[in-house]
ModelCIF file with pLDDT and N, C-alpha, C, O atoms, coordinates in Angstrom:
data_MODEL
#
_entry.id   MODEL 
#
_entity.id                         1 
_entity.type                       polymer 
_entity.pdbx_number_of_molecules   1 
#
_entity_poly.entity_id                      1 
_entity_poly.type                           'polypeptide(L)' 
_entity_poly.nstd_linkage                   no 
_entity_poly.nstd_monomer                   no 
_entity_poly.pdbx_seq_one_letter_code       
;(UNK)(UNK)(UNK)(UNK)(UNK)(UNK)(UNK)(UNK)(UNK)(UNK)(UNK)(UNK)(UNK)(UNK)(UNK)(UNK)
(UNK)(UNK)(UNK)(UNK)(UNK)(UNK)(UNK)(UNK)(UNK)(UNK)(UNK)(UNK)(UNK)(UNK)(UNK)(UNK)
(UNK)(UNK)(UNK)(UNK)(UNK)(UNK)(UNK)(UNK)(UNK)(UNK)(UNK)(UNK)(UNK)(UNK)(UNK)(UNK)
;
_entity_poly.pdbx_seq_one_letter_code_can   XXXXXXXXXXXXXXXXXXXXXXXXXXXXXXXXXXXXXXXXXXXXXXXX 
_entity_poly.pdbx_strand_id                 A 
#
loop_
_entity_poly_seq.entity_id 
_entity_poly_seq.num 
_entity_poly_seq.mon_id 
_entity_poly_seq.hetero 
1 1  UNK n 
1 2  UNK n 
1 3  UNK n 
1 4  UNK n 
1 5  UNK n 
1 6  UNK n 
1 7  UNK n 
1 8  UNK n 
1 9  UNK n 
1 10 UNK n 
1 11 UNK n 
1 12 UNK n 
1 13 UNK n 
1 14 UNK n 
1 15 UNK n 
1 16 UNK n 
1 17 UNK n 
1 18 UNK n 
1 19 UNK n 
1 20 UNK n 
1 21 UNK n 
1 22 UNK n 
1 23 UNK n 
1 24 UNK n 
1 25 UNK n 
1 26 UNK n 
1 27 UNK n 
1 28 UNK n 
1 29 UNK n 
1 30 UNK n 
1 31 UNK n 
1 32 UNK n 
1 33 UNK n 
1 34 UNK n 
1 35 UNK n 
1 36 UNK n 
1 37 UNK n 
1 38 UNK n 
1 39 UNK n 
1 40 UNK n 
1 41 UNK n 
1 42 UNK n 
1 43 UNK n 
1 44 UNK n 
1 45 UNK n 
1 46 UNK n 
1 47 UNK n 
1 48 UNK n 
#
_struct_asym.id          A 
_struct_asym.entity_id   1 
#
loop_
_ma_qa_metric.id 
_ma_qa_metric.mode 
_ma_qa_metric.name 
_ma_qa_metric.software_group_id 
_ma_qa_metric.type 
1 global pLDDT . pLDDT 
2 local  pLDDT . pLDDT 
#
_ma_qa_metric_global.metric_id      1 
_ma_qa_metric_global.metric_value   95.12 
_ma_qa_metric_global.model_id       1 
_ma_qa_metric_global.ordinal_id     1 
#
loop_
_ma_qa_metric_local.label_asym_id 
_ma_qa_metric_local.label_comp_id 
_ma_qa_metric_local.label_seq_id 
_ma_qa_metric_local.metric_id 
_ma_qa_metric_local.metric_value 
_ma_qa_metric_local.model_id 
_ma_qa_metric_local.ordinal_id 
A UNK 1  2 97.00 1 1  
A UNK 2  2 97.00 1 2  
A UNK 3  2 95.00 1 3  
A UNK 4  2 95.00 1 4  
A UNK 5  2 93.00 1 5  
A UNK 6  2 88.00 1 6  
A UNK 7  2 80.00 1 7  
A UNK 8  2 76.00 1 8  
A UNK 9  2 83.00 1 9  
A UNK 10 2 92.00 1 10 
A UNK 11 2 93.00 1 11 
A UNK 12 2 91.00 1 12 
A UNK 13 2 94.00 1 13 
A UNK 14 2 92.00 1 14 
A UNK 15 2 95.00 1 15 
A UNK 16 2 96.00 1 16 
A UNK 17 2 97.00 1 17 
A UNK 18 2 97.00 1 18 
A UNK 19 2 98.00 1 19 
A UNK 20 2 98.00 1 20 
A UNK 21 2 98.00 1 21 
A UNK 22 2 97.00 1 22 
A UNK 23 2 96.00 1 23 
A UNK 24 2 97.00 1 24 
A UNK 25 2 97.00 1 25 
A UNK 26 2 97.00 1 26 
A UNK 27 2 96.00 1 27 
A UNK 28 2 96.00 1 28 
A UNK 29 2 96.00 1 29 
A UNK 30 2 93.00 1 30 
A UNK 31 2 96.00 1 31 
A UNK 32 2 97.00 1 32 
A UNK 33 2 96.00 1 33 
A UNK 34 2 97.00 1 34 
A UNK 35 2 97.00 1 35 
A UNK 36 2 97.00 1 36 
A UNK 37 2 98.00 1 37 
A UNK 38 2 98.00 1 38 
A UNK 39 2 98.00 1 39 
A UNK 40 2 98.00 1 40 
A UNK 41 2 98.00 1 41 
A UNK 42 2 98.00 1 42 
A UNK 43 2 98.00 1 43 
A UNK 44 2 98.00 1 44 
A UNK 45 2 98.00 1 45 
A UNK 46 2 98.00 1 46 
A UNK 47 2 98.00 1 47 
A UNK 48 2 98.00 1 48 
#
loop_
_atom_site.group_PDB 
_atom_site.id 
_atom_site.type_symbol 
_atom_site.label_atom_id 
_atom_site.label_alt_id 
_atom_site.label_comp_id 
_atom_site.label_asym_id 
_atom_site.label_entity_id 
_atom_site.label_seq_id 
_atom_site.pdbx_PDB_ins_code 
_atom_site.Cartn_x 
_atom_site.Cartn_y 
_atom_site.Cartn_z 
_atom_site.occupancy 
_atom_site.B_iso_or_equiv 
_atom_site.pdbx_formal_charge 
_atom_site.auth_seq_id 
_atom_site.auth_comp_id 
_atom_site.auth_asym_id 
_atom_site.auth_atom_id 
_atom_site.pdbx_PDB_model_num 
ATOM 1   N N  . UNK A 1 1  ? 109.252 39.290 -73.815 1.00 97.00 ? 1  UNK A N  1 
ATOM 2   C CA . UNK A 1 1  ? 108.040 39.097 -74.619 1.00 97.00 ? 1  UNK A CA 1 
ATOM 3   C C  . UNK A 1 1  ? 106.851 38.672 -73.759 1.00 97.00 ? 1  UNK A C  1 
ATOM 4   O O  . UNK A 1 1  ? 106.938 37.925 -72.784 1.00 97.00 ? 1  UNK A O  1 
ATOM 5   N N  . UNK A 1 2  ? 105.625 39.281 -74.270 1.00 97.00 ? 2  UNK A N  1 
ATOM 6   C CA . UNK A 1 2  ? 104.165 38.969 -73.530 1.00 97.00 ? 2  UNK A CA 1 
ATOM 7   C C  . UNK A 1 2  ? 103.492 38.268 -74.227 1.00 97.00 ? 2  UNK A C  1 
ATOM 8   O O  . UNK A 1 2  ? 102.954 39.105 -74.952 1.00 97.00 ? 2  UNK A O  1 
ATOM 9   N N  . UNK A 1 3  ? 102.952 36.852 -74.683 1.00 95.00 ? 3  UNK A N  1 
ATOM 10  C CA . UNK A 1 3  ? 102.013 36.507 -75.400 1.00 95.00 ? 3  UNK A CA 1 
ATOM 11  C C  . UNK A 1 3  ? 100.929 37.218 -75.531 1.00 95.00 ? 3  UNK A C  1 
ATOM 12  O O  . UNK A 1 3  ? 100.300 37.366 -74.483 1.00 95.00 ? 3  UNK A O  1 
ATOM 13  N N  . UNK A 1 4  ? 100.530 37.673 -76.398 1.00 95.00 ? 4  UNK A N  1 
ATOM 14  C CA . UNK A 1 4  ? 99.193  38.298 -76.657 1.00 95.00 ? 4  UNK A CA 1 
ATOM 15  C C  . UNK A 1 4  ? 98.116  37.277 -77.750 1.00 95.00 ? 4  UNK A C  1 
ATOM 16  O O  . UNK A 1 4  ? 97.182  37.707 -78.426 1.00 95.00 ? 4  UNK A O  1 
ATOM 17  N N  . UNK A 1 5  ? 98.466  36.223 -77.682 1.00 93.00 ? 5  UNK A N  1 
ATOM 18  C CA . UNK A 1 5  ? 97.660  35.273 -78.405 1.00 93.00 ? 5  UNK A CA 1 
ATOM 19  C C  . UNK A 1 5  ? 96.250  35.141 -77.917 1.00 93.00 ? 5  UNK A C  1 
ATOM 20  O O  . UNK A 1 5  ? 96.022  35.724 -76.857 1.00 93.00 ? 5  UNK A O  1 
ATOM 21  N N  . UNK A 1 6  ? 95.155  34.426 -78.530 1.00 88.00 ? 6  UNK A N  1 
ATOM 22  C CA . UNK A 1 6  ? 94.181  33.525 -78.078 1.00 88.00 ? 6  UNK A CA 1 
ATOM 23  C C  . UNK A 1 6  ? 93.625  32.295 -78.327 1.00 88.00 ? 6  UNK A C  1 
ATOM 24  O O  . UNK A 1 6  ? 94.360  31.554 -78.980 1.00 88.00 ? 6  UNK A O  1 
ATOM 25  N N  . UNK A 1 7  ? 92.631  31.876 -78.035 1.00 80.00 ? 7  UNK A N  1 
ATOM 26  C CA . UNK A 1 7  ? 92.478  30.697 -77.982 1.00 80.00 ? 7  UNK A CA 1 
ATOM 27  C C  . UNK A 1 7  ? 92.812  29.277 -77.207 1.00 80.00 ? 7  UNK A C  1 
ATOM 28  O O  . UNK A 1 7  ? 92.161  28.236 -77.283 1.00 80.00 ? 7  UNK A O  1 
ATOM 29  N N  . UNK A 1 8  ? 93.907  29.505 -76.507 1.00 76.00 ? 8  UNK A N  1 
ATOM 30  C CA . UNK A 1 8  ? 94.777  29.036 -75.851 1.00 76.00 ? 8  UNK A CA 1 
ATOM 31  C C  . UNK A 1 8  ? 95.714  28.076 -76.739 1.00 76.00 ? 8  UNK A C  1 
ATOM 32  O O  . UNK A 1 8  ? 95.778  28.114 -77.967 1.00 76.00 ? 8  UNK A O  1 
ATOM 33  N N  . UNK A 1 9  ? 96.438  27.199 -75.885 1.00 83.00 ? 9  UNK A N  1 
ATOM 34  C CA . UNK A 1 9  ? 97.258  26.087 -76.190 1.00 83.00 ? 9  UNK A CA 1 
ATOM 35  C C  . UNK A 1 9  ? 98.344  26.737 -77.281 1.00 83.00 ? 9  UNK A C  1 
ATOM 36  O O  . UNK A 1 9  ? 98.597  27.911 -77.009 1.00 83.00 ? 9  UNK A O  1 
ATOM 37  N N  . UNK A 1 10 ? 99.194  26.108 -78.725 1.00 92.00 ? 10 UNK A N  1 
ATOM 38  C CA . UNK A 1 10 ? 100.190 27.311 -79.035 1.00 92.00 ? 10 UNK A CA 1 
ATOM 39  C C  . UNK A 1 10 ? 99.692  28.614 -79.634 1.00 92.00 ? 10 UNK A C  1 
ATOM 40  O O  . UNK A 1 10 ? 100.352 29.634 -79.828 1.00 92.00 ? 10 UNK A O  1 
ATOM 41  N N  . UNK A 1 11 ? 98.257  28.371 -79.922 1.00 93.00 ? 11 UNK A N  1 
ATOM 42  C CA . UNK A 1 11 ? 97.807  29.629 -80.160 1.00 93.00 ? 11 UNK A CA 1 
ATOM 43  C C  . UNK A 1 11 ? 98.329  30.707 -79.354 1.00 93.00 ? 11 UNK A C  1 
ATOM 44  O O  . UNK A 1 11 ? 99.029  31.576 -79.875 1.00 93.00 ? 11 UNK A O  1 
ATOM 45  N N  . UNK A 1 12 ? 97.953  30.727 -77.731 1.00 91.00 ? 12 UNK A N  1 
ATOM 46  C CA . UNK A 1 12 ? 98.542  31.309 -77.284 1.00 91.00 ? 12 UNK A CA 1 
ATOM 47  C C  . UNK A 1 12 ? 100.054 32.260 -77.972 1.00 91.00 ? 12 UNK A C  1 
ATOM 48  O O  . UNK A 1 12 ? 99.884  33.396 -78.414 1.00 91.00 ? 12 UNK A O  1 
ATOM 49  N N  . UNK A 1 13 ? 101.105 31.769 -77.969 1.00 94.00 ? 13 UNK A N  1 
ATOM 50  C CA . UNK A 1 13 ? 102.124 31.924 -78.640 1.00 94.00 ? 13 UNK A CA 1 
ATOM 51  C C  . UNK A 1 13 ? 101.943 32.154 -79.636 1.00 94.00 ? 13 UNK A C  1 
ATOM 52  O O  . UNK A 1 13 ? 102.373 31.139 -80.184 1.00 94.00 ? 13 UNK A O  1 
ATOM 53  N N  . UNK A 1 14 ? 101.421 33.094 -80.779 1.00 92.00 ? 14 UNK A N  1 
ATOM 54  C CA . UNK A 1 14 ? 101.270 32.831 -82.289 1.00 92.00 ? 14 UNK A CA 1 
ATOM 55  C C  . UNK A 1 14 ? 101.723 35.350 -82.461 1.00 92.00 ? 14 UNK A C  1 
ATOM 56  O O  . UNK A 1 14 ? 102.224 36.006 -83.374 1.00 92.00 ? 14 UNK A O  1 
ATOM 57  N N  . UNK A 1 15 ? 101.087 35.831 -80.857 1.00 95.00 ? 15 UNK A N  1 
ATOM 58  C CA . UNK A 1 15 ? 101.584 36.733 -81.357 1.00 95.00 ? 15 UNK A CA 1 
ATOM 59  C C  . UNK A 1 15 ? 102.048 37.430 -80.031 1.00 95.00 ? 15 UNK A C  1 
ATOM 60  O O  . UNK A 1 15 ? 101.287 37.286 -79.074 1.00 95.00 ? 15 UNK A O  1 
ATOM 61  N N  . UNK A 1 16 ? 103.195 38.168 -79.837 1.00 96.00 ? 16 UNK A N  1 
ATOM 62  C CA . UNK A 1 16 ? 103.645 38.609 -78.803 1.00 96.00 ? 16 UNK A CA 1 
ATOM 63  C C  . UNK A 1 16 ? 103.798 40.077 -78.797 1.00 96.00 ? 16 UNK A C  1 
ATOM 64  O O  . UNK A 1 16 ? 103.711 40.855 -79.746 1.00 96.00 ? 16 UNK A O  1 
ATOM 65  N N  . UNK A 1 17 ? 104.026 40.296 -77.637 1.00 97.00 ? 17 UNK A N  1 
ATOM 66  C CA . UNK A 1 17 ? 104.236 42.293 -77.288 1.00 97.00 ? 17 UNK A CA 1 
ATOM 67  C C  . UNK A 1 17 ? 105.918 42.305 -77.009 1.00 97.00 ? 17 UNK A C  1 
ATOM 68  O O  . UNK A 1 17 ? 106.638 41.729 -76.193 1.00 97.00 ? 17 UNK A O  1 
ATOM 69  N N  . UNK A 1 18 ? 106.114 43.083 -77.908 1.00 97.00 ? 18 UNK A N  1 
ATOM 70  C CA . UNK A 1 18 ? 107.422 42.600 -77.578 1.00 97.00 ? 18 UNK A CA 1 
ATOM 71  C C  . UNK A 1 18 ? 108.211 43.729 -76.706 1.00 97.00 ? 18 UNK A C  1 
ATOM 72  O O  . UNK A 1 18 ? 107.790 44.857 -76.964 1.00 97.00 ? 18 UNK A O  1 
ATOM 73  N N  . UNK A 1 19 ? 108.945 43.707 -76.026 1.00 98.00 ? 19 UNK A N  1 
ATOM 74  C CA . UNK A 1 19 ? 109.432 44.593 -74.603 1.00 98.00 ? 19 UNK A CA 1 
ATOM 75  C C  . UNK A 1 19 ? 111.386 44.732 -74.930 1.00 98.00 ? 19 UNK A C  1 
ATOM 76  O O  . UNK A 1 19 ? 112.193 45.171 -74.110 1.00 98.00 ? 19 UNK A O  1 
ATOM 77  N N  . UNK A 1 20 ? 111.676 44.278 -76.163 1.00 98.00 ? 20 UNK A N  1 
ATOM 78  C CA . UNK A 1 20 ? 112.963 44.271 -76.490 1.00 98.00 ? 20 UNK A CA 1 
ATOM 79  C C  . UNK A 1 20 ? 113.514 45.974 -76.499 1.00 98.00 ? 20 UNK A C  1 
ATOM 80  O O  . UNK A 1 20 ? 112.787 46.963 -76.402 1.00 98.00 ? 20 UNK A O  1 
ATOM 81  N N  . UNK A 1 21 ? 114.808 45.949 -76.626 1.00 98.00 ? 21 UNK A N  1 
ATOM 82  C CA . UNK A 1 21 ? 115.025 47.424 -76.829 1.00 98.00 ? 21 UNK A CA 1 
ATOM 83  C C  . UNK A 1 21 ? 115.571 47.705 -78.100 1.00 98.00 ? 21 UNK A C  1 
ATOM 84  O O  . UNK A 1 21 ? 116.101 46.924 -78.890 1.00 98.00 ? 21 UNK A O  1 
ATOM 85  N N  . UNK A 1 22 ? 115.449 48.462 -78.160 1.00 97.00 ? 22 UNK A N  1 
ATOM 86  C CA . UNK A 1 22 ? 115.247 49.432 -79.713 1.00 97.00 ? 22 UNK A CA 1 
ATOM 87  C C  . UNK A 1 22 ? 116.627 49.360 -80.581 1.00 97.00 ? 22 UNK A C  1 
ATOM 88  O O  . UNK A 1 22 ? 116.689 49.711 -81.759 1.00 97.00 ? 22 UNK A O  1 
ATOM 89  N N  . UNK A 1 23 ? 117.878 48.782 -79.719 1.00 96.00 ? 23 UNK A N  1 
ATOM 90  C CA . UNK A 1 23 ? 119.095 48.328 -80.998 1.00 96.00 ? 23 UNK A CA 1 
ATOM 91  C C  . UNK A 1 23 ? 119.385 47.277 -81.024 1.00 96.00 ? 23 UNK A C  1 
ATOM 92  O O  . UNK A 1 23 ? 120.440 46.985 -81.588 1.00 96.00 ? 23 UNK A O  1 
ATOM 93  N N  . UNK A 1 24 ? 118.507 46.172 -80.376 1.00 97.00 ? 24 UNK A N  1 
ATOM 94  C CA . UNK A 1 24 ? 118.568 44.893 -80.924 1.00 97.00 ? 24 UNK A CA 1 
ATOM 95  C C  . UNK A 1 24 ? 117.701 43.831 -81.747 1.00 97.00 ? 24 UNK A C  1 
ATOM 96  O O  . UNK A 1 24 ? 116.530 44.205 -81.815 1.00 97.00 ? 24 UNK A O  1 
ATOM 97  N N  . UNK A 1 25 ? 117.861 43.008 -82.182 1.00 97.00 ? 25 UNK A N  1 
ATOM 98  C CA . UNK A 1 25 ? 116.803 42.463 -83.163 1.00 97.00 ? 25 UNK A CA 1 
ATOM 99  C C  . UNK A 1 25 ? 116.014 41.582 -82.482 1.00 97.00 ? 25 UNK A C  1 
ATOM 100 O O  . UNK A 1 25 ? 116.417 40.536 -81.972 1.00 97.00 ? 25 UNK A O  1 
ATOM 101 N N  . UNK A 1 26 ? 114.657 42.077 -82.465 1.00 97.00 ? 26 UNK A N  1 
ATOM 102 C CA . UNK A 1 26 ? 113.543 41.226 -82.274 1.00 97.00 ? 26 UNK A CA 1 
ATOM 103 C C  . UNK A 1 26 ? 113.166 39.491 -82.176 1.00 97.00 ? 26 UNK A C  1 
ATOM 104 O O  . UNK A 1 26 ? 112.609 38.946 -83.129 1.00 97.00 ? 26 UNK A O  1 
ATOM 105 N N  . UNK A 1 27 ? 113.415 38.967 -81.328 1.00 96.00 ? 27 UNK A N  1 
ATOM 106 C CA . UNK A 1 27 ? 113.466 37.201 -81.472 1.00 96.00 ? 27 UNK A CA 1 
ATOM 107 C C  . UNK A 1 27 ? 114.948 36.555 -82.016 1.00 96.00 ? 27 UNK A C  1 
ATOM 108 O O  . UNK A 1 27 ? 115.129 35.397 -82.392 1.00 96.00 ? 27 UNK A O  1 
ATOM 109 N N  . UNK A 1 28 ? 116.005 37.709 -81.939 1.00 96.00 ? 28 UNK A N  1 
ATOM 110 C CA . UNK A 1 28 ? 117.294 36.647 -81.900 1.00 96.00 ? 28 UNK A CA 1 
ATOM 111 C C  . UNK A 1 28 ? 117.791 36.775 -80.869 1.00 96.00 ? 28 UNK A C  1 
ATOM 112 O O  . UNK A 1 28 ? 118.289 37.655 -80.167 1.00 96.00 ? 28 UNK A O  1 
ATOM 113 N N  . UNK A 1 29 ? 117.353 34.572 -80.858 1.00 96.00 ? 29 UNK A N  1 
ATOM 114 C CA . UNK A 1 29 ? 117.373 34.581 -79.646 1.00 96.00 ? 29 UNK A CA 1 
ATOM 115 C C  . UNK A 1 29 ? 118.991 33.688 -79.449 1.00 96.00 ? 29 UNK A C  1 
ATOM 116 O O  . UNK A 1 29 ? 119.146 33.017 -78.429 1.00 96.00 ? 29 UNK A O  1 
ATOM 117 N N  . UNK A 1 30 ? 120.095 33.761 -80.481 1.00 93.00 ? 30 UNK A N  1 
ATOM 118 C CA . UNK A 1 30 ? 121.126 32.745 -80.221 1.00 93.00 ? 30 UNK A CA 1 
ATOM 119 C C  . UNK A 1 30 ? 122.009 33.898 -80.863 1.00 93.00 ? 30 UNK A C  1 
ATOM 120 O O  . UNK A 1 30 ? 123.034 33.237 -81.022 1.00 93.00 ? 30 UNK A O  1 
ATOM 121 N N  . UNK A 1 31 ? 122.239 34.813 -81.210 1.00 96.00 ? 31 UNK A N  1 
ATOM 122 C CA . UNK A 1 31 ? 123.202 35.188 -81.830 1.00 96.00 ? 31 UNK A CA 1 
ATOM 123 C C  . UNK A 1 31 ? 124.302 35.501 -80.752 1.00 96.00 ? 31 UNK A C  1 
ATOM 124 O O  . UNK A 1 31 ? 124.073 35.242 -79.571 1.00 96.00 ? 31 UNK A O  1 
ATOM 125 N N  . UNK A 1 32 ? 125.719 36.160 -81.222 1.00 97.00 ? 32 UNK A N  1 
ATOM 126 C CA . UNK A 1 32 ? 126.369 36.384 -80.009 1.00 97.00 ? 32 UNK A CA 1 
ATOM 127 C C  . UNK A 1 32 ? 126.530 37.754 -79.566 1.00 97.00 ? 32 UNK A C  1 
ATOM 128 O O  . UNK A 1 32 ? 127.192 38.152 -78.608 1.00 97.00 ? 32 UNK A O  1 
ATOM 129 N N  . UNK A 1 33 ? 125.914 38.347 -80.299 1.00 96.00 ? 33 UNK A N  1 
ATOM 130 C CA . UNK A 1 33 ? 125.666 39.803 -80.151 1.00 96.00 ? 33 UNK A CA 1 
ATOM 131 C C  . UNK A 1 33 ? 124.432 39.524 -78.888 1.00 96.00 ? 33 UNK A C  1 
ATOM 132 O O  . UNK A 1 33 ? 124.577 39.695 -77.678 1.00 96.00 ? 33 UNK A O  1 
ATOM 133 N N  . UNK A 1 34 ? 123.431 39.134 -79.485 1.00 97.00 ? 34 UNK A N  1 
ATOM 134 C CA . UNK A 1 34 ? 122.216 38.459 -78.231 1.00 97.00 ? 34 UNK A CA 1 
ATOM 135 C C  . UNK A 1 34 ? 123.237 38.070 -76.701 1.00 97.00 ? 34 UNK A C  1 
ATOM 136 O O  . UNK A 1 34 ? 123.367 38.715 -75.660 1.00 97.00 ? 34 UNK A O  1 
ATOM 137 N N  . UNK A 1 35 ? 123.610 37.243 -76.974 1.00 97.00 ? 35 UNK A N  1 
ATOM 138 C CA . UNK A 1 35 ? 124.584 36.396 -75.550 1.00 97.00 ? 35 UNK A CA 1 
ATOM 139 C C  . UNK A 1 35 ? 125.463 37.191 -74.941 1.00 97.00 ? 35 UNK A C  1 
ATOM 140 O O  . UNK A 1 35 ? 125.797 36.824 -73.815 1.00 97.00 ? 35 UNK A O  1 
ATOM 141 N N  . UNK A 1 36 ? 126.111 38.533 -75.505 1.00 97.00 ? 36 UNK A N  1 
ATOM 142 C CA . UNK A 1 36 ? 127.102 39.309 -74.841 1.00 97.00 ? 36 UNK A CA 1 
ATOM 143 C C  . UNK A 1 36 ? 125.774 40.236 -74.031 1.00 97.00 ? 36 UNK A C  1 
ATOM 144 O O  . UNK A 1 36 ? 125.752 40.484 -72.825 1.00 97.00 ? 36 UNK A O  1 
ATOM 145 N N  . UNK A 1 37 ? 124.750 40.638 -75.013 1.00 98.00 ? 37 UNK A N  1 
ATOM 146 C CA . UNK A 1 37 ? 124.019 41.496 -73.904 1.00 98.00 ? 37 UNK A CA 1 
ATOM 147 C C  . UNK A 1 37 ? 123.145 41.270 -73.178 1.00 98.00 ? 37 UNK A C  1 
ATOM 148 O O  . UNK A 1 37 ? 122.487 41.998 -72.435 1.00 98.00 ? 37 UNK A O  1 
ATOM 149 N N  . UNK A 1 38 ? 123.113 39.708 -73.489 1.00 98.00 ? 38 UNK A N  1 
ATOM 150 C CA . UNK A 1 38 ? 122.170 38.691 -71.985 1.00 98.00 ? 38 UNK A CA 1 
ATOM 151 C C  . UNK A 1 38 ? 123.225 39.413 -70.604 1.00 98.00 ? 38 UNK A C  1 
ATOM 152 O O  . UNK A 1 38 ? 122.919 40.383 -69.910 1.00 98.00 ? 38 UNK A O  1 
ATOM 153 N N  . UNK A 1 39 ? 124.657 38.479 -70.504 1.00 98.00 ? 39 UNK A N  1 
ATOM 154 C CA . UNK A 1 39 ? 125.444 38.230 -70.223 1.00 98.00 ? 39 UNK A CA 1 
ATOM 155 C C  . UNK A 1 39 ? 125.882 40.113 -68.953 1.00 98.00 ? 39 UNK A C  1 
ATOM 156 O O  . UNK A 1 39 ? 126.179 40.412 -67.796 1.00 98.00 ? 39 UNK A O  1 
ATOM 157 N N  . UNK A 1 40 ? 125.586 40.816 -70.409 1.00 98.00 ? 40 UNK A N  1 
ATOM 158 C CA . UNK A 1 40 ? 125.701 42.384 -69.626 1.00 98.00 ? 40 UNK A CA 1 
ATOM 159 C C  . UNK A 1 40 ? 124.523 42.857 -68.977 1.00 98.00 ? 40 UNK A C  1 
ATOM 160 O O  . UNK A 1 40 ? 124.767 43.691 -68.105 1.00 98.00 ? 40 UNK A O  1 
ATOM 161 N N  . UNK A 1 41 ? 123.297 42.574 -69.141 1.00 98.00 ? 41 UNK A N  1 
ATOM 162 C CA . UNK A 1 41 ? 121.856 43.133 -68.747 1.00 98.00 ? 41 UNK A CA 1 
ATOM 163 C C  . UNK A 1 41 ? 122.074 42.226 -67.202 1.00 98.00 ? 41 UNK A C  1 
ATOM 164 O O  . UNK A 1 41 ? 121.781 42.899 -66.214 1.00 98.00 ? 41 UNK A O  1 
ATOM 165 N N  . UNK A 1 42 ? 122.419 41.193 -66.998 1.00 98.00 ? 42 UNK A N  1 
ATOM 166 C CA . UNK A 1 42 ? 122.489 40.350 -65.603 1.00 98.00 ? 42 UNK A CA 1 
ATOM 167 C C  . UNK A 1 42 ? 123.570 41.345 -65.142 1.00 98.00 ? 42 UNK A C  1 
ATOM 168 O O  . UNK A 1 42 ? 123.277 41.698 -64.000 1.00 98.00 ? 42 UNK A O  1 
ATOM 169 N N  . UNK A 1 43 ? 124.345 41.754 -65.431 1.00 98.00 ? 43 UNK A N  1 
ATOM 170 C CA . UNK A 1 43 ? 125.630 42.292 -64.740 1.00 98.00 ? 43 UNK A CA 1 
ATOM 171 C C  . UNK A 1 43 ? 125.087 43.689 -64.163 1.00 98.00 ? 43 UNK A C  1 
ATOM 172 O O  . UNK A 1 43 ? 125.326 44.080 -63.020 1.00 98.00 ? 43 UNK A O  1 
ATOM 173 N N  . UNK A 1 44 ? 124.236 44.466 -65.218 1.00 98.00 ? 44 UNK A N  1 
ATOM 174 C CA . UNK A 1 44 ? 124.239 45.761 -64.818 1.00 98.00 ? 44 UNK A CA 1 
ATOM 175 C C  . UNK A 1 44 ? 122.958 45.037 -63.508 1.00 98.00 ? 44 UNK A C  1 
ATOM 176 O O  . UNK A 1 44 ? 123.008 45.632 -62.432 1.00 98.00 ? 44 UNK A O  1 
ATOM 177 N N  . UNK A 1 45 ? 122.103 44.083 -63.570 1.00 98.00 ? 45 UNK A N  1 
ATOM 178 C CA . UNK A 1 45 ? 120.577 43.927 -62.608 1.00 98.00 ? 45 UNK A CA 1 
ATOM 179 C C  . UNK A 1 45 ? 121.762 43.567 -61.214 1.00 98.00 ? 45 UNK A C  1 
ATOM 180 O O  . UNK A 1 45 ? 121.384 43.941 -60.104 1.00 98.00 ? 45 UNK A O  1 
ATOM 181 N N  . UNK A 1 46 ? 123.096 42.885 -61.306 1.00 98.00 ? 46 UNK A N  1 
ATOM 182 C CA . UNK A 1 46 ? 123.651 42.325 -59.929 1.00 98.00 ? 46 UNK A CA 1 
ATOM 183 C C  . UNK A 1 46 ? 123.969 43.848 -59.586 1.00 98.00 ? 46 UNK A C  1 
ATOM 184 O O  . UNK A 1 46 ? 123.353 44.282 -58.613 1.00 98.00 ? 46 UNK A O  1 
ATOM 185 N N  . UNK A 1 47 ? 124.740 44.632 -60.162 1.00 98.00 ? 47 UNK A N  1 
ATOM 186 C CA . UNK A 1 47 ? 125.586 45.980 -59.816 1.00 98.00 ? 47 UNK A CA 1 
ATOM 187 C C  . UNK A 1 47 ? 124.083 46.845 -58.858 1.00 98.00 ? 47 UNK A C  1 
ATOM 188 O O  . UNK A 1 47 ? 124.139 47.442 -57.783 1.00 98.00 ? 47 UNK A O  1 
ATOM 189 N N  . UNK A 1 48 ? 123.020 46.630 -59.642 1.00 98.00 ? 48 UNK A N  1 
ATOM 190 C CA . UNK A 1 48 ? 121.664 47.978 -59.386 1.00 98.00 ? 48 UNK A CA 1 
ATOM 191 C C  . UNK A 1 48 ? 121.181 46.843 -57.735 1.00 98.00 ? 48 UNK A C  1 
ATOM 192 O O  . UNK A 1 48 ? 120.254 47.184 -57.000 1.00 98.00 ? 48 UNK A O  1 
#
C-alpha cells in the first residue's frame, strides 16, 4: 500500500493505492490465508 492521503499527520493514511494482488482481500492484514502467502511471497523473493 501507498498512502495517497493529504494534509499530513493520520490524514495522511485516510486513503491508499493499493498494490495487492487480485485473489486476495484488500487490508487483511491477520488472516491465515494472509500469513501462508506472506510466508510464500518471502520464499519465492529468497529462491529469485
Amino acid at each position: 500500500e501507498w498512502p495517497m492521503g493529504t494534509g499530513g499527520g493520520e490524514a495522511e493514511y485516510a486513503i491508499f493505492q493499493s498494490h495487492w494482488p487480485r485473489d486476495m482481500v484488500v487490508r487483511d492484514w491477520e488472516s491465515e490465508k494472509f500469513k501462508n502467502r506472506l510466508a510464500g511471497i518471502i520464499q519465492k523473493m529468497g529462491a529469485a
